[in-house]
Protein backbone atom coordinates (compact mmCIF):
# COMPACT_ATOMS: atom_id res chain seq x y z
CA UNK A 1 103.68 164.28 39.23
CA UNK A 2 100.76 163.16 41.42
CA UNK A 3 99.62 159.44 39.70
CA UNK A 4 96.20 159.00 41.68
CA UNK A 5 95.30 155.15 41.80
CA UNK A 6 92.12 155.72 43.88
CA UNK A 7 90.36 152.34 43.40
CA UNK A 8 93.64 150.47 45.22
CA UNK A 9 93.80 153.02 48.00
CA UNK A 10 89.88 152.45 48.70
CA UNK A 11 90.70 148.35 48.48
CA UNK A 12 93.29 149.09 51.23
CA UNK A 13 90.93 151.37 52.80
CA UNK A 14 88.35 148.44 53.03
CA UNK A 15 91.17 145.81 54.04
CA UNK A 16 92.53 148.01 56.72
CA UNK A 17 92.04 146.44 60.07
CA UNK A 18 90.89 143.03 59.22
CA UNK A 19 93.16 140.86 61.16
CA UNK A 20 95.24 139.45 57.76
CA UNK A 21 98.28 140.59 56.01
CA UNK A 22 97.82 142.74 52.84
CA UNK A 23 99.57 141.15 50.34
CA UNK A 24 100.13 143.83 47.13
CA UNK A 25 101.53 141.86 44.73
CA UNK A 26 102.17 142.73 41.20
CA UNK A 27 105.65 143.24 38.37
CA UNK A 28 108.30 145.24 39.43
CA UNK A 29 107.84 149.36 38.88
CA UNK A 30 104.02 149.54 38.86
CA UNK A 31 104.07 151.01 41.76
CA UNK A 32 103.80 149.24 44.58
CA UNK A 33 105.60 151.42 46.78
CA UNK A 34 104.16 154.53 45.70
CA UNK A 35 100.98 152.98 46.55
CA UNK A 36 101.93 152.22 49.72
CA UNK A 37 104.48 154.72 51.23
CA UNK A 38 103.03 157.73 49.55
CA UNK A 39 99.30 157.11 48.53
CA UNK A 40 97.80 154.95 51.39
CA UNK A 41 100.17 156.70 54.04
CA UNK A 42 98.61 160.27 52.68
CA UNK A 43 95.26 158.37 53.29
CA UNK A 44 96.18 157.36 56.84
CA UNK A 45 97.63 160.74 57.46
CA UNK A 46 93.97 162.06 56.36
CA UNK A 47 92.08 159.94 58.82
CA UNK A 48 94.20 160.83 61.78
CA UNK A 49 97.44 158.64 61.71
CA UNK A 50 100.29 159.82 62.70
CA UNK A 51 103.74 159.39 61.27
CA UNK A 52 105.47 157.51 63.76
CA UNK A 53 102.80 155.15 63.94
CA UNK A 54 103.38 154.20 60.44
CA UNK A 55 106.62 151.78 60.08
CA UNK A 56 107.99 151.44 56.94
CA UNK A 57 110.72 149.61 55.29
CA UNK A 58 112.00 149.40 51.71
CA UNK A 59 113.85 145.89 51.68
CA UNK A 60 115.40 146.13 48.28
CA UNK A 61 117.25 148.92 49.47
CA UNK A 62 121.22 148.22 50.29
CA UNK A 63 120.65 150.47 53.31
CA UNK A 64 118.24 147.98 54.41
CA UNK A 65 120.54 144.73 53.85
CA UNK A 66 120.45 143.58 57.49
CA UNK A 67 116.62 143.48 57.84
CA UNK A 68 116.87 141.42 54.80
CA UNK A 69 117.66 138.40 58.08
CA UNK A 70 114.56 137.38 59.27
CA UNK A 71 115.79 137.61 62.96
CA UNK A 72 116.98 141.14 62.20
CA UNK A 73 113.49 142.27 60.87
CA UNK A 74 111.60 140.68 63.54
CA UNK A 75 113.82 142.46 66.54
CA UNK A 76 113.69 145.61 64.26
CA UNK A 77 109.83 146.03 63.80
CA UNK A 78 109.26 145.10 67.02
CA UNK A 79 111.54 147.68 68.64
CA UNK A 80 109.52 150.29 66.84
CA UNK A 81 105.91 149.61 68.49
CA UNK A 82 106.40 151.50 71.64
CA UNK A 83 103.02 152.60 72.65
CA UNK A 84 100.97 149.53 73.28
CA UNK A 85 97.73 151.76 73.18
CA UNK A 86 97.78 152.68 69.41
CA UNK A 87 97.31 151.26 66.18
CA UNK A 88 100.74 150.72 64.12
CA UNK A 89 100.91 150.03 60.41
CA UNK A 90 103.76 148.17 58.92
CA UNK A 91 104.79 148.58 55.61
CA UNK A 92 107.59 146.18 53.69
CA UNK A 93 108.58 146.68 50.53
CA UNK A 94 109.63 143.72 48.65
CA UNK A 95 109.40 141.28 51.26
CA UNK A 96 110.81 138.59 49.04
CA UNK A 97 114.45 139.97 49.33
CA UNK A 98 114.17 138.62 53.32
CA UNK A 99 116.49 135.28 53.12
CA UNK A 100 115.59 131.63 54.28
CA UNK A 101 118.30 131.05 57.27
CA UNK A 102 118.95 128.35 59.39
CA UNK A 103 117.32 128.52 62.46
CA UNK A 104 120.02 129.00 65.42
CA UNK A 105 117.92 128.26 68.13
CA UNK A 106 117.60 124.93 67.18
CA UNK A 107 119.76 122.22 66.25
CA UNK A 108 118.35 120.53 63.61
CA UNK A 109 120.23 121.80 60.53
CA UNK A 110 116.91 121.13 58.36
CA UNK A 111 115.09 123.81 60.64
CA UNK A 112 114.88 126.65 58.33
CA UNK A 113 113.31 130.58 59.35
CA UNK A 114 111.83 133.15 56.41
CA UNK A 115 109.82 135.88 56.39
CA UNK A 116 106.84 133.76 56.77
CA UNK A 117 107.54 132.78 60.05
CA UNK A 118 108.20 136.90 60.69
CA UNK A 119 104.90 137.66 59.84
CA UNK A 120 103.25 134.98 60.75
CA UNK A 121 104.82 136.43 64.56
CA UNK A 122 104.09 139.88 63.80
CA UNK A 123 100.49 139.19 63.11
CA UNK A 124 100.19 138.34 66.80
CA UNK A 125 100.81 142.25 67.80
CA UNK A 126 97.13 143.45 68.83
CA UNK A 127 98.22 147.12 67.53
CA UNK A 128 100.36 145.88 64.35
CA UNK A 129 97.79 146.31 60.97
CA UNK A 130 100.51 144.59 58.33
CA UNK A 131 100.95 145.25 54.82
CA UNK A 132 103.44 143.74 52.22
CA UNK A 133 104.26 143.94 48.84
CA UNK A 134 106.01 141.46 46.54
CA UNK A 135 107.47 141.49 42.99
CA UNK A 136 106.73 137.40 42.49
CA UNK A 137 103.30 135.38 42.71
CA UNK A 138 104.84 131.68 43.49
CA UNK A 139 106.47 133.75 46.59
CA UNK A 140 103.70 135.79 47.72
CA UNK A 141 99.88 135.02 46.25
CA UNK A 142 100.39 131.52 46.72
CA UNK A 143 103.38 129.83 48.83
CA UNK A 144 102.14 132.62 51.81
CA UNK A 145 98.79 132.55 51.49
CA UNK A 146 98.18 128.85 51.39
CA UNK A 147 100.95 128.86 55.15
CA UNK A 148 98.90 131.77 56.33
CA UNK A 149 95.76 129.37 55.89
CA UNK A 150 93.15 132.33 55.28
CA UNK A 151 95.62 135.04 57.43
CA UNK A 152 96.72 136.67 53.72
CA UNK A 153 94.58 139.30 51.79
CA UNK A 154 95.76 139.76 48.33
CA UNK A 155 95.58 143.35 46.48
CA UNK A 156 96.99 142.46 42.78
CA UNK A 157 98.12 145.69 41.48
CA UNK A 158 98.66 146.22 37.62
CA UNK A 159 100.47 148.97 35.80
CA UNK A 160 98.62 152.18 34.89
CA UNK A 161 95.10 151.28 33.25
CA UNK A 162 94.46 153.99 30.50
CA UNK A 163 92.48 156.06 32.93
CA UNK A 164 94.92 156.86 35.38
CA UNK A 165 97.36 157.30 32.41
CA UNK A 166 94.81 160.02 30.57
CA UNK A 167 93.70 161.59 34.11
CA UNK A 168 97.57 162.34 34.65
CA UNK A 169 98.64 162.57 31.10
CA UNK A 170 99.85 166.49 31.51
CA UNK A 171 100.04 167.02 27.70
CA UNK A 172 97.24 167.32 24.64
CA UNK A 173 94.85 164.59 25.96
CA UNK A 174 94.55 163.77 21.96
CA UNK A 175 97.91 162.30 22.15
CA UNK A 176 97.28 160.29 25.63
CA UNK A 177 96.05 157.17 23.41
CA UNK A 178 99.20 156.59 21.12
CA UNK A 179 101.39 157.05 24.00
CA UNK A 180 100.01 154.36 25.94
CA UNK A 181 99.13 152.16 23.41
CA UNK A 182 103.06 152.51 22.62
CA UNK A 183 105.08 152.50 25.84
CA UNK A 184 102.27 151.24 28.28
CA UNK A 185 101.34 151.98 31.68
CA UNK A 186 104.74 152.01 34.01
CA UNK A 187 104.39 155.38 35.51
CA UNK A 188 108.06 156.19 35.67
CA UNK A 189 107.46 156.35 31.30
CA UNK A 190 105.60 159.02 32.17
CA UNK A 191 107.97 161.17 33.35
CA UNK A 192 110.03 160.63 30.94
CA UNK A 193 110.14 162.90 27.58
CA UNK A 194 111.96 161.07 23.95
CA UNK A 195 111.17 158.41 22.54
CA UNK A 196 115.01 156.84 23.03
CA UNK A 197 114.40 157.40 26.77
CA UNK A 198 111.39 155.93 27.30
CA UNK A 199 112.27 152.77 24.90
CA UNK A 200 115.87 152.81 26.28
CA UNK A 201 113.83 152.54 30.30
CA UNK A 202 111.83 149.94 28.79
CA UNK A 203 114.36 147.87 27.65
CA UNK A 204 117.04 148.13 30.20
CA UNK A 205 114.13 147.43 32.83
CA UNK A 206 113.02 143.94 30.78
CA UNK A 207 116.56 143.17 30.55
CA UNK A 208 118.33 143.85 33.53
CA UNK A 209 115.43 143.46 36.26
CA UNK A 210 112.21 141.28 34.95
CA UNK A 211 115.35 138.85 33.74
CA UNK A 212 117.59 139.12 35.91
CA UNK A 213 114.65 138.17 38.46
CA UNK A 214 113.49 135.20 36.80
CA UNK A 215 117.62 133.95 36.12
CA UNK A 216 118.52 134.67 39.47
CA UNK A 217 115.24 132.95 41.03
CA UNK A 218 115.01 129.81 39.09
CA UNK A 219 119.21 129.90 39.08
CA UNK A 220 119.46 129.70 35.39
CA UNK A 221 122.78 129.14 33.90
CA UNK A 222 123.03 127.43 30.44
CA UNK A 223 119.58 128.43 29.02
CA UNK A 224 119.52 132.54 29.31
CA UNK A 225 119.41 132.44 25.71
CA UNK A 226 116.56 130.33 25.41
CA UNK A 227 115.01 132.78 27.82
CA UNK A 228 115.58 135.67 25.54
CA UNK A 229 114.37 133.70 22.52
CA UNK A 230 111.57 132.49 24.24
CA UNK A 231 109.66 136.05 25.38
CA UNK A 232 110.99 137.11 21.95
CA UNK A 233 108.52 134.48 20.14
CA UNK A 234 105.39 135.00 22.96
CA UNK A 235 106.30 138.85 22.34
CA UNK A 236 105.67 138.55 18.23
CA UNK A 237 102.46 136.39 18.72
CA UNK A 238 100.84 138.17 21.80
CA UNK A 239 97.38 137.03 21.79
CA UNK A 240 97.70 133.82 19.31
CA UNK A 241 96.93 130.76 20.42
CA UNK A 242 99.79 128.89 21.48
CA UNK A 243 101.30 125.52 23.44
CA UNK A 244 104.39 124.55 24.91
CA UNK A 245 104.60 122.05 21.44
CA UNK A 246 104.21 124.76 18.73
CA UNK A 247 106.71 126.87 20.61
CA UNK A 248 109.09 123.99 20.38
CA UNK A 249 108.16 123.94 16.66
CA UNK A 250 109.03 127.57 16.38
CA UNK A 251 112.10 127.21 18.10
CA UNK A 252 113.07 124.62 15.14
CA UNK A 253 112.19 126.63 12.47
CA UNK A 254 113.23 129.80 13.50
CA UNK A 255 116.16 129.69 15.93
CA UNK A 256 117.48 125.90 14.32
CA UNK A 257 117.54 125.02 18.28
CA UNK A 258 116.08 121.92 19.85
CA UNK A 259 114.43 122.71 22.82
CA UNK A 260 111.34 120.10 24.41
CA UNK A 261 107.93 121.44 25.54
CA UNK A 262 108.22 120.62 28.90
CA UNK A 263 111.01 122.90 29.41
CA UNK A 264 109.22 125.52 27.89
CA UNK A 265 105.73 124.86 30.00
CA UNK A 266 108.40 125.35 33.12
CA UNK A 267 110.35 128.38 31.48
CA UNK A 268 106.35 130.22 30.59
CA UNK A 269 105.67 129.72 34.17
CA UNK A 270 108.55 131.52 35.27
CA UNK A 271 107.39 134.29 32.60
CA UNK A 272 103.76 134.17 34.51
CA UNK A 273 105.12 134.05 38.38
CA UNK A 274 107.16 137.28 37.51
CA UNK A 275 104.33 138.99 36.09
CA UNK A 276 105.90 139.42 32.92
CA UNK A 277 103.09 137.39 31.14
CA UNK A 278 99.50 136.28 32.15
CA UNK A 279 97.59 133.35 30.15
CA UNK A 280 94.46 133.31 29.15
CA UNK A 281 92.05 129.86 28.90
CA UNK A 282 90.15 128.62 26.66
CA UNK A 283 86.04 128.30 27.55
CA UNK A 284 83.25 126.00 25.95
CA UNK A 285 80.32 128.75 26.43
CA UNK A 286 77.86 126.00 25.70
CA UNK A 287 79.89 122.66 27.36
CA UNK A 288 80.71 125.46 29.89
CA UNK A 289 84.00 124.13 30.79
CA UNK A 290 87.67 124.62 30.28
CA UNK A 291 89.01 123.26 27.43
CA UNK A 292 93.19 122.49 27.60
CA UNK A 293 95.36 123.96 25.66
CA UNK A 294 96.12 125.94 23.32
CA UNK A 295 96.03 129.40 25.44
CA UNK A 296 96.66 132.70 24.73
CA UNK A 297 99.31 134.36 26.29
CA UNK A 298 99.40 138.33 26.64
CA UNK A 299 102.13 141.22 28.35
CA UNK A 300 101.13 142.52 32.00
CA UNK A 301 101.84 145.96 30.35
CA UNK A 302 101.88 146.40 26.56
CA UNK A 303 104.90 148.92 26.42
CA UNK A 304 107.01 146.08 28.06
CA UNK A 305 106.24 144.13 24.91
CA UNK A 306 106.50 146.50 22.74
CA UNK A 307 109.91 147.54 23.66
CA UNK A 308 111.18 144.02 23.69
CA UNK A 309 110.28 143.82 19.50
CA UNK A 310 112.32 146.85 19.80
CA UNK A 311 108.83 149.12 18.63
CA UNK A 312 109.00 146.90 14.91
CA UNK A 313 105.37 145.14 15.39
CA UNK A 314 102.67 148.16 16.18
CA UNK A 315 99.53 145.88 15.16
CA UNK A 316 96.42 148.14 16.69
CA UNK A 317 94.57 144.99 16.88
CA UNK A 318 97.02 143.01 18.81
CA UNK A 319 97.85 145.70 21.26
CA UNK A 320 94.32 146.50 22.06
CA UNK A 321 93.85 143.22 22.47
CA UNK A 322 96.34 143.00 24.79
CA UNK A 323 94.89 146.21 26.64
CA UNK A 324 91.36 145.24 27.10
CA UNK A 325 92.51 141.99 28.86
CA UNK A 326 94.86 143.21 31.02
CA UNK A 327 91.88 146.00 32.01
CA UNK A 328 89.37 143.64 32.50
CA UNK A 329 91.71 141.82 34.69
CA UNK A 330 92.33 144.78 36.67
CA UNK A 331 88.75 145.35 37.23
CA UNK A 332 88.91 142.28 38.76
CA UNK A 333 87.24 139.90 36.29
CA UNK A 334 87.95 136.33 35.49
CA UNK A 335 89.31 136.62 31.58
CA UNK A 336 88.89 132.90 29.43
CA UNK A 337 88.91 132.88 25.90
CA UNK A 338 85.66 131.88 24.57
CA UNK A 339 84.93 128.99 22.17
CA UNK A 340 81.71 128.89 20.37
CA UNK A 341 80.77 125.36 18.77
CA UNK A 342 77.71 125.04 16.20
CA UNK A 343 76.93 121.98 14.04
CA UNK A 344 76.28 122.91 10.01
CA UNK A 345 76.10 121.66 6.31
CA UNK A 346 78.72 122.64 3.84
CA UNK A 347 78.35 123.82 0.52
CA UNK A 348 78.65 120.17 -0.44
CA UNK A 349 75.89 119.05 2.14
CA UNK A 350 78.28 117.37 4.66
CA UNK A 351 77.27 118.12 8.46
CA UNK A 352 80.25 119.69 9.64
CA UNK A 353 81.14 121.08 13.26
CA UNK A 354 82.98 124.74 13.25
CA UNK A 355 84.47 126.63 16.58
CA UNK A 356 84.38 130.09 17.05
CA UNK A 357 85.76 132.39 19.04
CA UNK A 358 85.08 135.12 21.67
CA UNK A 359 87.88 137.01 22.49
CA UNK A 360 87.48 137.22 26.07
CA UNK A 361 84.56 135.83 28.40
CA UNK A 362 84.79 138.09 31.43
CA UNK A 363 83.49 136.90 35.05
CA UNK A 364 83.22 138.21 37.82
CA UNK A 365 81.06 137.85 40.93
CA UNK A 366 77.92 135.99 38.47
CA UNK A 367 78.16 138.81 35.68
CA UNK A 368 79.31 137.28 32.71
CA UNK A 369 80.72 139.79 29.49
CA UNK A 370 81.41 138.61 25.90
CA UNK A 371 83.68 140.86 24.45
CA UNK A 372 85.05 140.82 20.71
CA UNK A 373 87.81 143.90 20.00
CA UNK A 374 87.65 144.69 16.88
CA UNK A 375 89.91 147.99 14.95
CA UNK A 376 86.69 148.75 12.63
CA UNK A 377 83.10 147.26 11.94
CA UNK A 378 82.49 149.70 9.44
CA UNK A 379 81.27 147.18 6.41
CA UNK A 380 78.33 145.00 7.46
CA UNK A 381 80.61 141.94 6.24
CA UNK A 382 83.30 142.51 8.99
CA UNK A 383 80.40 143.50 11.50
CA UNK A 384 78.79 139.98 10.93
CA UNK A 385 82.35 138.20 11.02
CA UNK A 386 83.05 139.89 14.31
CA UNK A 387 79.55 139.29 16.23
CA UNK A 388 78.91 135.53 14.33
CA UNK A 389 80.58 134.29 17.86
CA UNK A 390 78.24 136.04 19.42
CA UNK A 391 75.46 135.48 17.87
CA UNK A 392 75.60 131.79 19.05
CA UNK A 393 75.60 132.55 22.42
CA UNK A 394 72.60 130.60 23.50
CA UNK A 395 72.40 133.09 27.25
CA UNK A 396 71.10 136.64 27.47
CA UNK A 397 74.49 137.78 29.46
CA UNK A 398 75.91 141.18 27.95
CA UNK A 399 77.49 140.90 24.73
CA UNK A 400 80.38 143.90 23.84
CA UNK A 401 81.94 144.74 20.62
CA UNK A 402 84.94 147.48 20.80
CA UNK A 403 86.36 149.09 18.39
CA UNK A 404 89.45 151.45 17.73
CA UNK A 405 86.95 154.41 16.41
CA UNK A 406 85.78 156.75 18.37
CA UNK A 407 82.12 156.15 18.25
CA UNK A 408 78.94 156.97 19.95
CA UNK A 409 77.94 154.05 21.92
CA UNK A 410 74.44 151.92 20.02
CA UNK A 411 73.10 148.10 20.35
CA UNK A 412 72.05 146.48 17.14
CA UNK A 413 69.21 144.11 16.92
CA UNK A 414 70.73 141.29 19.02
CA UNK A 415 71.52 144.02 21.74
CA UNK A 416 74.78 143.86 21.02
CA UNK A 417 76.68 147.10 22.65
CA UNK A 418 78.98 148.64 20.04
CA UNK A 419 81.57 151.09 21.97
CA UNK A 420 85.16 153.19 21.18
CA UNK A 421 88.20 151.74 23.24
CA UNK A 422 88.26 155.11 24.41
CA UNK A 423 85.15 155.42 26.39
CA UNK A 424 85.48 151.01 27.23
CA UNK A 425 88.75 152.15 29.47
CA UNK A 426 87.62 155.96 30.39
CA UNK A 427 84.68 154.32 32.05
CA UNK A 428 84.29 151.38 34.47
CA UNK A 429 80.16 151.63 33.56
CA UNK A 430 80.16 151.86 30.45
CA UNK A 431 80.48 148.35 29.91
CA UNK A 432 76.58 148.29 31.23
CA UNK A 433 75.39 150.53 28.82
């Protein structure tokens, strides 16, 4: 099966060349490798590239164990550009399996060489056009590019939106929704045909990879279960707003265990560096500014979180929830939850101040979206509780309302765009309708 993922091939495309190292970052099995060794070297193929100027290297492979040296990689890449009149491109695969080593050309004990220091020499090949890929951001999207001062180029790449999902879905295209609104956007689901073996995938992969990961990493010992508990709790309440302090409160009341906030701020950012989890901020529209905690907190792919609750919690509104920011952040927007605060009298007279929210404020190079999802706006009581956020709004930037039904797309009187899930995900534009 032929997944296209043309809008990260064309990034590439545009990145190719530039003097930095392309870092593709993003959770284990989205596809990071397919991008790379099959789509992008199909591309280069297409343009003229030959194969043996194309190095690549898979360092999560046991074959590939030595390389996983620093010194060993370096001597091996650099044996492989021969012909000091064409262009090479280098491709490793999970450069985060290289180790730290002492270096033994100096004495200093303290001296230490990583892949860093590889690439950082590889970038000074003339014909070498570099390209990475990593499975954690602490790792990659920040400890490299803050040493390569400006010399890194990330490419964030997310699991199957719904597009490429329905574009590749090789079945009735009715049933394309349900399917990934149940077991997400990891391609290899797709390929697969039960239910039991795509939640069985799903589960083995959170438990024996995405936490294995994060245990290994952080060397984790006495807290696994808290671990487990933890993405359990974050799993039920995807898309509540939540703090370090009332997850410590629902670790007292629901698992009887005493565990502090602080450790769970750390243990969340574990959650977040692996890509498991991505947090969303809160936003004063009209202070415009961020506003601390609580956050929301919501799964890099929705059949990851699904599977952990074991398929029990189906919510439509939570999950498309879930979807629509994850999208949005593919598309490369900026994704804060909005707060809305307006000054009024009660019943009894009493000037009172109320917040309201706006699911997600979207930003992204000066184009701001306010977006509610919504499963139905059917009765004009639910329509006005939905768009009351909006209304408030004192800008003219584009105001969005989805909904689970498939409907044709209208504005009301406040020019507020009413539009199906469907066509929000099936098309980039539509959002500018």
């Amino acid at each position: 099966m032929i997944i296209k993922r043309d809008e990260y091939v064309n990034q590439l495309i545009r990145k190719k060349q530039n003097g930095l190292i392309k870092i593709i970052t993003g959770i284990r099995r989205c596809g990071k490798s397919y991008l790379l060794f099959e789509l992008y070297h199909a591309c280069l193929n297409s343009i003229g590239v030959e194969d043996k100027y194309i190095i690549e290297l898979s360092l999560d492979d046991e074959v590939n164990a030595q390389y996983r040296n620093p010194i060993e990689l370096g001597k091996y890449i650099r044996s492989l550009i021969i012909d000091k009149d064409k262009e090479y491109f280098i491709f490793l695969d999970e450069i985060q399996q290289v180790k730290e080593i002492r270096n033994p050309y100096l004495e200093d004990p303290n001296e230490k060489i990583s892949f860093v220091d590889v690439l950082l020499g590889l970038m000074k090949i003339k014909n070498a056009d570099i390209y990475v890929t990593g499975s954690n951001s602490k790792m990659l999207s920040s400890d490299i590019v803050t040493q390569f001062r400006d010399r890194g180029d990330e490419v964030r790449l997310y699991p199957l939106c719904f597009k490429e999902f329905y574009d590749a879905f090789p079945e009735n295209k009715e049933n394309a929704w349900k399917e990934y609104y149940t077991y997400g956007g990891l391609p290899r689901v797709m390929s697969l045909i039960t239910h039991k073996d795509k939640s069985d995938y799903l589960q083995n992969l959170f438990k024996n990879t995405y936490m294995k990961d994060v245990i290994d990493r952080h060397k984790i010992r006495n807290d696994k279960q808290i671990l487990d508990d933890l993405i359990n709790i974050i799993s039920s309440a995807v898309g509540s707003l939540t703090n370090p302090k009332k997850l410590s409160d629902a670790f007292k009341s629901i698992n009887k265990t005493s565990i502090n906030s602080t450790t769970i701020d750390v243990y969340l950012e574990y959650f977040e560096e692996a890509f498991i989890i991505d947090v969303a901020r809160r936003y004063d529209i009209k202070g415009k500014k961020y506003i601390g905690t609580p956050v929301k907190y919501y799964f890099t792919d929705i059949g990851l979180r699904n599977a952990r609750l074991n398929f029990r919690q189906q919510e439509e509104n939570h999950i498309m929830e879930n979807i629509l920011f994850v999208e949005l952040k593919a598309r490369g927007f900026n994704v804060e939850v909005g707060v809305v605060e307006y000054r009024h009298r009660d019943k009894n007279g009493k000037d009172v101040r109320t917040q309201l929210e706006v699911d997600f404020v979207a930003n992204a190079g000066g184009k701001i979206y306010y977006i509610q999802s919504a499963l139905n706006v059917d009765e004009e009581g639910k329509r006005y509780q939905e768009i009351n956020s909006l209304r408030r709004i004192p800008d003219s930037f584009k105001k969005i309302v989805v909904v689970k039904d498939d409907i044709m797309p209208w504005n009301d009187d406040n020019g507020i765009l009413y539009i199906g899930i469907k066509d929000f995900l099936l098309d980039a534009n539509a959002i500018n309708i």
